[in-house]
PDB file of N, CA and C in Angstrom:
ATOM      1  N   UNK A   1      42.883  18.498-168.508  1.00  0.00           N
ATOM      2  CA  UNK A   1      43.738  19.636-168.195  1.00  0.00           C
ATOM      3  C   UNK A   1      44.889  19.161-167.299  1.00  0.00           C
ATOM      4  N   UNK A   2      46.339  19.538-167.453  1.00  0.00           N
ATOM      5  CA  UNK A   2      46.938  19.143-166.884  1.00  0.00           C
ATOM      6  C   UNK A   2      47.562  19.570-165.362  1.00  0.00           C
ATOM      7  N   UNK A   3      47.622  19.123-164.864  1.00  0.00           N
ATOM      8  CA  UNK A   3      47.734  19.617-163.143  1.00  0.00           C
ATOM      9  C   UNK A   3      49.047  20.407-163.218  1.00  0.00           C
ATOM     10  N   UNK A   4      49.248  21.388-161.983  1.00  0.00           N
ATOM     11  CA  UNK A   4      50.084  22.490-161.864  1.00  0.00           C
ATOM     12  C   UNK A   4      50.586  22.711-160.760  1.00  0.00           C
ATOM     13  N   UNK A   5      50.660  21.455-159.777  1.00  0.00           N
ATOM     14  CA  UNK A   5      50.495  21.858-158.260  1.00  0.00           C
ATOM     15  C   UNK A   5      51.689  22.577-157.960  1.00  0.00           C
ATOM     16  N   UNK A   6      52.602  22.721-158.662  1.00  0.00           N
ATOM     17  CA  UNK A   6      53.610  23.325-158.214  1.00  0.00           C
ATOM     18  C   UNK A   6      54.307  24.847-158.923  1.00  0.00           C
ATOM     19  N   UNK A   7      53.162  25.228-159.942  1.00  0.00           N
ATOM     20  CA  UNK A   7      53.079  26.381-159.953  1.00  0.00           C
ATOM     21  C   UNK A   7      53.458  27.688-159.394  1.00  0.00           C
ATOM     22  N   UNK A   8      52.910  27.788-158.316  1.00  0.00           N
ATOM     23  CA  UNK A   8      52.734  28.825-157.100  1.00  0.00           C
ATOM     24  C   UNK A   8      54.188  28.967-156.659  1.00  0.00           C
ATOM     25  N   UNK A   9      55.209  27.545-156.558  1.00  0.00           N
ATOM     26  CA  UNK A   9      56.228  27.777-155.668  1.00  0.00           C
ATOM     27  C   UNK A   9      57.775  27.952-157.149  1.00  0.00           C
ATOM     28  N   UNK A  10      57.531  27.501-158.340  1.00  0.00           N
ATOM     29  CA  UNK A  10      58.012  27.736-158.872  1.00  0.00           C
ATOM     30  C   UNK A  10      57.851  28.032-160.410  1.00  0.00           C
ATOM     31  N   UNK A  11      57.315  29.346-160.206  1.00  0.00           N
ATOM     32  CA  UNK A  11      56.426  29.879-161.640  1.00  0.00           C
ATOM     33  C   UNK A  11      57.398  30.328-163.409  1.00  0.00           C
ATOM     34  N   UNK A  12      58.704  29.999-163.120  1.00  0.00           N
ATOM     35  CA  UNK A  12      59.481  29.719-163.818  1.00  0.00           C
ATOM     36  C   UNK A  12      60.074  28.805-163.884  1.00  0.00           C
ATOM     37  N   UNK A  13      60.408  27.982-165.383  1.00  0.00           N
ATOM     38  CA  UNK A  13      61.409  26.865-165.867  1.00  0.00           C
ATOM     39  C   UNK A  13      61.832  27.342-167.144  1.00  0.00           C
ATOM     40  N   UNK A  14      63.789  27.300-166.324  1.00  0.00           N
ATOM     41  CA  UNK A  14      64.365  27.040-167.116  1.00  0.00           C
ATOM     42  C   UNK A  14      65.091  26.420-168.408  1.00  0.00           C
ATOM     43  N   UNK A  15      65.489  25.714-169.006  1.00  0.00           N
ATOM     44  CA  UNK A  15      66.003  24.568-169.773  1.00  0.00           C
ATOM     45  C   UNK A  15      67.356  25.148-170.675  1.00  0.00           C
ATOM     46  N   UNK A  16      68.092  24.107-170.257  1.00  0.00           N
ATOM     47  CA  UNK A  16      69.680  24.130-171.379  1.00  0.00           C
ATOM     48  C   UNK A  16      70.650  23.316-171.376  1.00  0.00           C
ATOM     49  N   UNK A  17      71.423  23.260-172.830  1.00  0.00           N
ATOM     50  CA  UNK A  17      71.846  21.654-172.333  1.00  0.00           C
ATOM     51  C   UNK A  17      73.025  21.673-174.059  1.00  0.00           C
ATOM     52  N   UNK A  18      74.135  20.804-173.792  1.00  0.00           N
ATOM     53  CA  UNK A  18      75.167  21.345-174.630  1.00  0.00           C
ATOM     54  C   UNK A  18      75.702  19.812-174.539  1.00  0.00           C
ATOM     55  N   UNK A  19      76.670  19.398-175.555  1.00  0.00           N
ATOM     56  CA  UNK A  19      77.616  18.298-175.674  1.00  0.00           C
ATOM     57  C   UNK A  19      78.795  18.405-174.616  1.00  0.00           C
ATOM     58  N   UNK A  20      78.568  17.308-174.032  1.00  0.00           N
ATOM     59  CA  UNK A  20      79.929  17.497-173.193  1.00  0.00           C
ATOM     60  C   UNK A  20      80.654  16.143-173.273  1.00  0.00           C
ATOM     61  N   UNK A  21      82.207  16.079-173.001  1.00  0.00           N
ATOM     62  CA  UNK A  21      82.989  15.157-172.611  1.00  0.00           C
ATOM     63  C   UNK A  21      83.940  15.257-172.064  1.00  0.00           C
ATOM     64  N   UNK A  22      83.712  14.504-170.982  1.00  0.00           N
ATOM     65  CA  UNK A  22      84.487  14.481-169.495  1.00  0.00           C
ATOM     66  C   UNK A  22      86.059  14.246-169.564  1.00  0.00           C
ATOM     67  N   UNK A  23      86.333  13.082-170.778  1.00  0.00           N
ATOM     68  CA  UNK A  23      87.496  12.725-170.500  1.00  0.00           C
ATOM     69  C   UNK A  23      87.724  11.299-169.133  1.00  0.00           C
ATOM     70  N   UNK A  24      88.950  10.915-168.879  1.00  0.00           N
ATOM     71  CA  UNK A  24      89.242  10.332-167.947  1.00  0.00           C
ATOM     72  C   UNK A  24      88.895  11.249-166.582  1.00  0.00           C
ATOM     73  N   UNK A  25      88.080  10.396-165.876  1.00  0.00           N
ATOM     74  CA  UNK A  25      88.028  11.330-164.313  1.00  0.00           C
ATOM     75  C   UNK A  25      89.047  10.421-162.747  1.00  0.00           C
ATOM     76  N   UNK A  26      89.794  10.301-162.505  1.00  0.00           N
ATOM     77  CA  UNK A  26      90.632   9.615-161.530  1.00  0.00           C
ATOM     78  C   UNK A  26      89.494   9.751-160.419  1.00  0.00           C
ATOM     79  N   UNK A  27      89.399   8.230-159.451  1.00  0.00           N
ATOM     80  CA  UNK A  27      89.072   7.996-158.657  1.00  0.00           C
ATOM     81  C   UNK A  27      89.181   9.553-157.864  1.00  0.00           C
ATOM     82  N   UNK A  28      88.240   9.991-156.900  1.00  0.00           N
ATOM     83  CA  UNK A  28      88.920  11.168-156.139  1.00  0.00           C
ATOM     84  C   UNK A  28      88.142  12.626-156.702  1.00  0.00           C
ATOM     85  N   UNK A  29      88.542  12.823-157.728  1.00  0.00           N
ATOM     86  CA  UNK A  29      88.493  13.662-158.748  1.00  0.00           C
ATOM     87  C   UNK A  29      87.273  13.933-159.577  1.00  0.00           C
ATOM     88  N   UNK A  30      86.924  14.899-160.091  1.00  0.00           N
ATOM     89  CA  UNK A  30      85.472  15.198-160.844  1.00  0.00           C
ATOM     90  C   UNK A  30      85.971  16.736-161.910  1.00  0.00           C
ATOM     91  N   UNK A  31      85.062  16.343-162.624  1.00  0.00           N
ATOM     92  CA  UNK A  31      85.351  17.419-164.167  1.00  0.00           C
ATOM     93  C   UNK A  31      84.025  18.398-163.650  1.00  0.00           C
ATOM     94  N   UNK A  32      84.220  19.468-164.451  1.00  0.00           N
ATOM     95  CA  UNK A  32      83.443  20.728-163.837  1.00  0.00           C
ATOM     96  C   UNK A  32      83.117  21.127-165.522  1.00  0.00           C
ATOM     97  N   UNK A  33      81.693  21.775-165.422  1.00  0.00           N
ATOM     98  CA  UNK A  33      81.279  22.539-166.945  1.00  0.00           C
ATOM     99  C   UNK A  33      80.527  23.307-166.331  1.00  0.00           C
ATOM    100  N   UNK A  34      79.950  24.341-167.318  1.00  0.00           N
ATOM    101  CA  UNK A  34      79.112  25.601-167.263  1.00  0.00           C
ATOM    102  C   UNK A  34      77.852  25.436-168.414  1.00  0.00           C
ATOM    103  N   UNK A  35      76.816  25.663-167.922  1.00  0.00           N
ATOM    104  CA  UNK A  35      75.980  26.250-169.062  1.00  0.00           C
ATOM    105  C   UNK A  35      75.539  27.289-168.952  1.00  0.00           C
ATOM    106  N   UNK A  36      75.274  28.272-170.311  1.00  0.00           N
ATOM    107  CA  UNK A  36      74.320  29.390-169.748  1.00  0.00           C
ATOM    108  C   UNK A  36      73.055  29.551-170.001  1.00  0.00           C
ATOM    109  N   UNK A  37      72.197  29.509-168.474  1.00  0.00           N
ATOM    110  CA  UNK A  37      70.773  29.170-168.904  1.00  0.00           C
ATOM    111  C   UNK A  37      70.220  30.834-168.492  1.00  0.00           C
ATOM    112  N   UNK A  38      69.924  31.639-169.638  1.00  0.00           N
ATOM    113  CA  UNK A  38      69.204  32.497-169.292  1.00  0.00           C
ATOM    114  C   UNK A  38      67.881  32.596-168.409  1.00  0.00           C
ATOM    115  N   UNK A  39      67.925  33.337-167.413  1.00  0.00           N
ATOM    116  CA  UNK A  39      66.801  34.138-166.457  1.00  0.00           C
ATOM    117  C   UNK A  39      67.108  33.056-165.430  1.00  0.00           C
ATOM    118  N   UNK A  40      68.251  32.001-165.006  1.00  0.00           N
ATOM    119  CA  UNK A  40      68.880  31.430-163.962  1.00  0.00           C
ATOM    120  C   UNK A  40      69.191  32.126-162.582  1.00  0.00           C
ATOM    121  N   UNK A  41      68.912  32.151-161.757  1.00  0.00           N
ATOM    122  CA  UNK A  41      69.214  33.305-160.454  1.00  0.00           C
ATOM    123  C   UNK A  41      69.596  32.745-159.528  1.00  0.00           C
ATOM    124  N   UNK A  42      70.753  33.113-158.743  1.00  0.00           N
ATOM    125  CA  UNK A  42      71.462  32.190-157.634  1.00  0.00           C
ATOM    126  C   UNK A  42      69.759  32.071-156.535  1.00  0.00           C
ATOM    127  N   UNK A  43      70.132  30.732-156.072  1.00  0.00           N
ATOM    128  CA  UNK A  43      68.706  30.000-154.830  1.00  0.00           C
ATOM    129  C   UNK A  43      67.787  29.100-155.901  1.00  0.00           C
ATOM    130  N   UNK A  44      67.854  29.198-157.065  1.00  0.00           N
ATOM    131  CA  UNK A  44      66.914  28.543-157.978  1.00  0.00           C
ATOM    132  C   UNK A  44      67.616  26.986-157.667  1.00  0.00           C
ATOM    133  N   UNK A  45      66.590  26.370-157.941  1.00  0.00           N
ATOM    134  CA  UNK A  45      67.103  24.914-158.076  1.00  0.00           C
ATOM    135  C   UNK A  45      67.211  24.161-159.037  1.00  0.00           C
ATOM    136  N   UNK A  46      68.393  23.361-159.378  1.00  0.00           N
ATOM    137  CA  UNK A  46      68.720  23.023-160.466  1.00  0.00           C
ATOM    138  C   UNK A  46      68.319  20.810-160.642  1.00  0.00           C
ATOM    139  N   UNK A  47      67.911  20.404-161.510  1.00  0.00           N
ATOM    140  CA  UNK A  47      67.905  19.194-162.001  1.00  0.00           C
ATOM    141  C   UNK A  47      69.010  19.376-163.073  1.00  0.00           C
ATOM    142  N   UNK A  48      69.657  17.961-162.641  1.00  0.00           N
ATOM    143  CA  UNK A  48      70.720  17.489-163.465  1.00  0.00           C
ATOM    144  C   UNK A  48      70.595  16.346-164.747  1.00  0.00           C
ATOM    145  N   UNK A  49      70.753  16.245-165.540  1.00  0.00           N
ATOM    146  CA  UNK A  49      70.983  14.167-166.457  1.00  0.00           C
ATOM    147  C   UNK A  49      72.090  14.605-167.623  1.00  0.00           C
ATOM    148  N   UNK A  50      72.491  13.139-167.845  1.00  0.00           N
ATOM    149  CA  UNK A  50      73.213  13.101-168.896  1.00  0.00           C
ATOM    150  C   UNK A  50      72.648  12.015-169.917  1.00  0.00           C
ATOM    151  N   UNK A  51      73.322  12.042-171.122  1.00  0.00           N
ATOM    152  CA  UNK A  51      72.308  11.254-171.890  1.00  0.00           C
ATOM    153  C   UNK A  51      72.383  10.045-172.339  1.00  0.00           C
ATOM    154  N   UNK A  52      73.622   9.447-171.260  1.00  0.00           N
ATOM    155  CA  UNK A  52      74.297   8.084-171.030  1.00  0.00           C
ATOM    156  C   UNK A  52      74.478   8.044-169.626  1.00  0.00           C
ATOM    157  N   UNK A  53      74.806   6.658-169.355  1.00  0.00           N
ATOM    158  CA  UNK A  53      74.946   6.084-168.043  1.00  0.00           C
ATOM    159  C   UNK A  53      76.240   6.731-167.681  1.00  0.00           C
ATOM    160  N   UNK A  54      75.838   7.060-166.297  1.00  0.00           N
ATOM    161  CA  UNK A  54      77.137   7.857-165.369  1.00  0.00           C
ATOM    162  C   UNK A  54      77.854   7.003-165.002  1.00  0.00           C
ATOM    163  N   UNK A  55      77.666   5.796-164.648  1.00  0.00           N
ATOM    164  CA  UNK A  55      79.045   4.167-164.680  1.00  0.00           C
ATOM    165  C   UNK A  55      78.544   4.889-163.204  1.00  0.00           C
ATOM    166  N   UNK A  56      78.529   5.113-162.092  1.00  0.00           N
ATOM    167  CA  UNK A  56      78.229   5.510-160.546  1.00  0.00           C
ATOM    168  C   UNK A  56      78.961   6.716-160.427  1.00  0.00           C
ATOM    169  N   UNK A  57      79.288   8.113-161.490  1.00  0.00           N
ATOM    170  CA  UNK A  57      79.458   9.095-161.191  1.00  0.00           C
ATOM    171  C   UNK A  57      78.165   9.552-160.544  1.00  0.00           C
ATOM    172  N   UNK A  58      78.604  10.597-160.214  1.00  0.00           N
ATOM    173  CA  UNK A  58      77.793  11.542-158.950  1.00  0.00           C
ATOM    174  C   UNK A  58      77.387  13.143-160.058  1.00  0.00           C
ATOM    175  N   UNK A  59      76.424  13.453-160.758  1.00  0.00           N
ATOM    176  CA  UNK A  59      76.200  14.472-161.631  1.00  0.00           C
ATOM    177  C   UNK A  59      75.292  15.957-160.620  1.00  0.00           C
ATOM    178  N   UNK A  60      75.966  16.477-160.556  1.00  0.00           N
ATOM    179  CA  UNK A  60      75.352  17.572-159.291  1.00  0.00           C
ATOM    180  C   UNK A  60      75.202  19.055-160.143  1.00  0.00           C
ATOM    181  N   UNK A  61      74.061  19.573-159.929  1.00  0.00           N
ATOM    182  CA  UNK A  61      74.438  21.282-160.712  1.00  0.00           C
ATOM    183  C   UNK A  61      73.730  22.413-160.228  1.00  0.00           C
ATOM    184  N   UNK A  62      74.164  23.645-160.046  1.00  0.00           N
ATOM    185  CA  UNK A  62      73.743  24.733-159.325  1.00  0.00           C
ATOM    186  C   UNK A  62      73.741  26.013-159.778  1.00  0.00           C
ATOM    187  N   UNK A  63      73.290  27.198-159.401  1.00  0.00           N
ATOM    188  CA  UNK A  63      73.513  28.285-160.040  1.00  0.00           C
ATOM    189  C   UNK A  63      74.466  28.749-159.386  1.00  0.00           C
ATOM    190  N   UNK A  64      75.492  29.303-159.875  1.00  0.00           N
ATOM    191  CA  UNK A  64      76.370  30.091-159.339  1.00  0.00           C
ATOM    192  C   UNK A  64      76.359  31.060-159.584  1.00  0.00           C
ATOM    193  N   UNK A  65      75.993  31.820-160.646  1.00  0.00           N
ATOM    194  CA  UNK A  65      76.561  33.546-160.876  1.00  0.00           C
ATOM    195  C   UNK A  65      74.347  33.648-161.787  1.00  0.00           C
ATOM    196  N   UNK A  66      74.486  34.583-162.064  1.00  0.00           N
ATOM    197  CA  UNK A  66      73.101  34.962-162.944  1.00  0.00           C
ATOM    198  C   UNK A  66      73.054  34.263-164.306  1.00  0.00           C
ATOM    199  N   UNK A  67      72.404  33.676-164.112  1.00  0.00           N
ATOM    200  CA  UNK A  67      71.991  33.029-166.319  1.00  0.00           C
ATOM    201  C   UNK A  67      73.364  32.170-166.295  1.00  0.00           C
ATOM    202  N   UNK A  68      73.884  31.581-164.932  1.00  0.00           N
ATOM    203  CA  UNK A  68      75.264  30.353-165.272  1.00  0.00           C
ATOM    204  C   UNK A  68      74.500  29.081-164.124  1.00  0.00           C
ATOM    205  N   UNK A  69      74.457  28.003-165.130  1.00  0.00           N
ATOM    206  CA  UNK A  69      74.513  26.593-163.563  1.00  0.00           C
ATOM    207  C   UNK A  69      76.097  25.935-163.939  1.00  0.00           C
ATOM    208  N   UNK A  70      76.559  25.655-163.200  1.00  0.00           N
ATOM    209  CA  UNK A  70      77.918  25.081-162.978  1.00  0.00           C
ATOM    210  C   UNK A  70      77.216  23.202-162.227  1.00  0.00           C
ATOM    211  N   UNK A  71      77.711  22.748-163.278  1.00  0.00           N
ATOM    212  CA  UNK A  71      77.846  21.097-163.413  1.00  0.00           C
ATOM    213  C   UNK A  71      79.070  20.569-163.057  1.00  0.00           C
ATOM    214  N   UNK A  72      78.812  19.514-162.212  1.00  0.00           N
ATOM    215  CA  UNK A  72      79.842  18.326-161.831  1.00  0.00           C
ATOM    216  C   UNK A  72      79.461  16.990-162.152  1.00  0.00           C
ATOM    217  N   UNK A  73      80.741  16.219-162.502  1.00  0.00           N
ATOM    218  CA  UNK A  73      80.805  15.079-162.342  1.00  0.00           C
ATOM    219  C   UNK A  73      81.923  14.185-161.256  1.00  0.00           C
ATOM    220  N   UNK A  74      81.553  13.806-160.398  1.00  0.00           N
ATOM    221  CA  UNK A  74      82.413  12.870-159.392  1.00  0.00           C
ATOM    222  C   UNK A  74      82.516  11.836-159.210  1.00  0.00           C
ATOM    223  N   UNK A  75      83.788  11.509-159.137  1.00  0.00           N
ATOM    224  CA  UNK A  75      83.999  10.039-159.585  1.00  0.00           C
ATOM    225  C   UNK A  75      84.506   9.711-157.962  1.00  0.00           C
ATOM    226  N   UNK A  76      83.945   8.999-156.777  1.00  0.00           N
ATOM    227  CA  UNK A  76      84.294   7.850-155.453  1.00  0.00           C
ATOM    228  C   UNK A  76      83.558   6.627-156.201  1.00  0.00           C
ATOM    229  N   UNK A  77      84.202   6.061-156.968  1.00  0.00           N
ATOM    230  CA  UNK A  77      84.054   4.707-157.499  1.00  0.00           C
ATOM    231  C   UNK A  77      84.817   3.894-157.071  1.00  0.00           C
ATOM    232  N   UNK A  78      85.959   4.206-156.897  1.00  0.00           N
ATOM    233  CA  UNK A  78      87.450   3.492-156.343  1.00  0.00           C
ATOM    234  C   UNK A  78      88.142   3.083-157.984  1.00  0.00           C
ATOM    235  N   UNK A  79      87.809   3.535-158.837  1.00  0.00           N
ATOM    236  CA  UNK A  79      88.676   3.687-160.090  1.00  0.00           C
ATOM    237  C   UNK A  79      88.749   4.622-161.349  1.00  0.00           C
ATOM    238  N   UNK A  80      89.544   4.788-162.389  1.00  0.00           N
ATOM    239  CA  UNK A  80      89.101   5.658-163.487  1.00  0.00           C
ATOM    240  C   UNK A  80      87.673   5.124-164.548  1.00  0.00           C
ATOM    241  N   UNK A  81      87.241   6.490-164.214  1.00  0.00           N
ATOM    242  CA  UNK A  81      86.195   6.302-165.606  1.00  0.00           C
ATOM    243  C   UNK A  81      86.065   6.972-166.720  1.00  0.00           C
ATOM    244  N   UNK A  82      85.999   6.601-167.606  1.00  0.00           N
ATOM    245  CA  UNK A  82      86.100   7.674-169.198  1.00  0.00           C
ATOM    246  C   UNK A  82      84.949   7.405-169.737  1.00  0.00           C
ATOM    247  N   UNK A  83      83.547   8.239-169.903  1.00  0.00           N
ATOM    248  CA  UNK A  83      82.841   8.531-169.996  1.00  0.00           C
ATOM    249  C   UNK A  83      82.702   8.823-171.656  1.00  0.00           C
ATOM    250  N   UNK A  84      81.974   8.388-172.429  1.00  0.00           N
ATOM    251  CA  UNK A  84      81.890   8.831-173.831  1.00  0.00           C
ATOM    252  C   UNK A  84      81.091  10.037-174.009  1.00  0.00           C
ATOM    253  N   UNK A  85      81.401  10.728-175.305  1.00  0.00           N
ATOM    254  CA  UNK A  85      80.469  12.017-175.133  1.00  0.00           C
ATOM    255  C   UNK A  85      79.090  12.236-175.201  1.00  0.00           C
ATOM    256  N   UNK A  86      78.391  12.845-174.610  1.00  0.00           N
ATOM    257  CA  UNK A  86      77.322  12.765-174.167  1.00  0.00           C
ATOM    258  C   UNK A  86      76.931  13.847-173.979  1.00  0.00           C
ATOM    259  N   UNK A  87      74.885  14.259-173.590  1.00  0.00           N
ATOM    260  CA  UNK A  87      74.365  15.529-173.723  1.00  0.00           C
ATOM    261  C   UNK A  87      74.121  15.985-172.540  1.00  0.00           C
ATOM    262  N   UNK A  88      74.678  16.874-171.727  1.00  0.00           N
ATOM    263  CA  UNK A  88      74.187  16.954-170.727  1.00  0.00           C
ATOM    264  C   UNK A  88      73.112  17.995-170.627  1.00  0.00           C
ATOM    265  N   UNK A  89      72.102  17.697-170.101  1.00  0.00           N
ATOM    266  CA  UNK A  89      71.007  18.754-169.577  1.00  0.00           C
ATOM    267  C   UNK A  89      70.682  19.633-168.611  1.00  0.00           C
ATOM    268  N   UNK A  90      70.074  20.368-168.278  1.00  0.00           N
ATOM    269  CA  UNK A  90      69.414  20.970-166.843  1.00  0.00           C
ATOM    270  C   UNK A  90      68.536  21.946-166.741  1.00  0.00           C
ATOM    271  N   UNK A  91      67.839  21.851-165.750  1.00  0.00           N
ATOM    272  CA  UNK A  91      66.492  21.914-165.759  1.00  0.00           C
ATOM    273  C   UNK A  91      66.254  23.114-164.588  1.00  0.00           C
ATOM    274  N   UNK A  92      65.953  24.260-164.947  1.00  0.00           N
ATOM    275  CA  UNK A  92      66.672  25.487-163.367  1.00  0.00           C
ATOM    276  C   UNK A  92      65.107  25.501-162.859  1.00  0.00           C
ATOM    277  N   UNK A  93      64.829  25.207-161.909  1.00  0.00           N
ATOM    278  CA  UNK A  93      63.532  25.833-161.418  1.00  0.00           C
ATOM    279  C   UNK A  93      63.148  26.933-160.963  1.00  0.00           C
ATOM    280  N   UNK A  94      62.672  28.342-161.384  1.00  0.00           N
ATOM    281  CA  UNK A  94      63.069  29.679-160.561  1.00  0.00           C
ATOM    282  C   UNK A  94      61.747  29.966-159.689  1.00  0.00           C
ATOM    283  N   UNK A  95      62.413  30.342-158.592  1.00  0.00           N
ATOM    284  CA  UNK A  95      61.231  29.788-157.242  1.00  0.00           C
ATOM    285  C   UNK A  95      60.495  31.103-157.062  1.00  0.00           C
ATOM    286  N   UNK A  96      59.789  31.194-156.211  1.00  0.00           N
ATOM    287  CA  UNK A  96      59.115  32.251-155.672  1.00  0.00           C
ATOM    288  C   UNK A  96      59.604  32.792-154.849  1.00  0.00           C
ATOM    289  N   UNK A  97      59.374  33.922-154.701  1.00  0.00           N
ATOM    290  CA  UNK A  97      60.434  34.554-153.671  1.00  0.00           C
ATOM    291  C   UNK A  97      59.411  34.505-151.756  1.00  0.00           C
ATOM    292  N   UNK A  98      58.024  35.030-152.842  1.00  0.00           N
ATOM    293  CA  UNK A  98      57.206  34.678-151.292  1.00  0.00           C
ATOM    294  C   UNK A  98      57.001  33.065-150.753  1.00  0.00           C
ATOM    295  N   UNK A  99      57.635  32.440-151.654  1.00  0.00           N
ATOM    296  CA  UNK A  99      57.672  30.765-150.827  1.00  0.00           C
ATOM    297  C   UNK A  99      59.309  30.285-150.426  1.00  0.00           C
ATOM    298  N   UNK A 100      59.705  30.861-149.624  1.00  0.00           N
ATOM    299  CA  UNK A 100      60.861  30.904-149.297  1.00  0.00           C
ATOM    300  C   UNK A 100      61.441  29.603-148.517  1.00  0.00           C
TER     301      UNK A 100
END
């Protein structure tokens, strides 16, 4: 049987995940996307991946509005990177409200 220890604190998972391409990102600078992951609720916590190597981008994602996580990519590399297209994923964890 498979273990659950974390059940209790987050009794919902999300999942959603779409083609994306970044384009050139300038040193400095980072590209922004949306997915919409239904039953997503701002405080949930989000896991990020893409389905290629980030070259040392920085891939960050959050809920911002209801059933939306808003994805970044940031580029402090100290140069441009152009990223081929790729799948990005994410993973919303929806928490408990009594484990605050």
């Amino acid at each position: 049987m498979a273990r659950r220890q974390f059940q209790d604190v987050f009794p919902a998972v999300y999942f959603g995940s779409e083609t994306y391409d970044a384009g050139s990102i300038l040193d400095g600078n980072e590209e922004v996307g949306e997915l919409t992951i239904t039953g997503a609720a701002l405080g949930d916590f989000v896991l990020m991946s893409l389905s290629i190597d980030v070259a040392d981008l920085a891939l960050t994602g959050q809920v911002t509005a209801a059933n939306t996580v808003t994805y970044q990519l940031n580029n402090n590399t100290g140069g441009t990177i152009d990223l081929a297209s790729a799948t990005v994923r994410a993973v919303v964890l929806g928490r408990n409200p009594a484990h605050v």
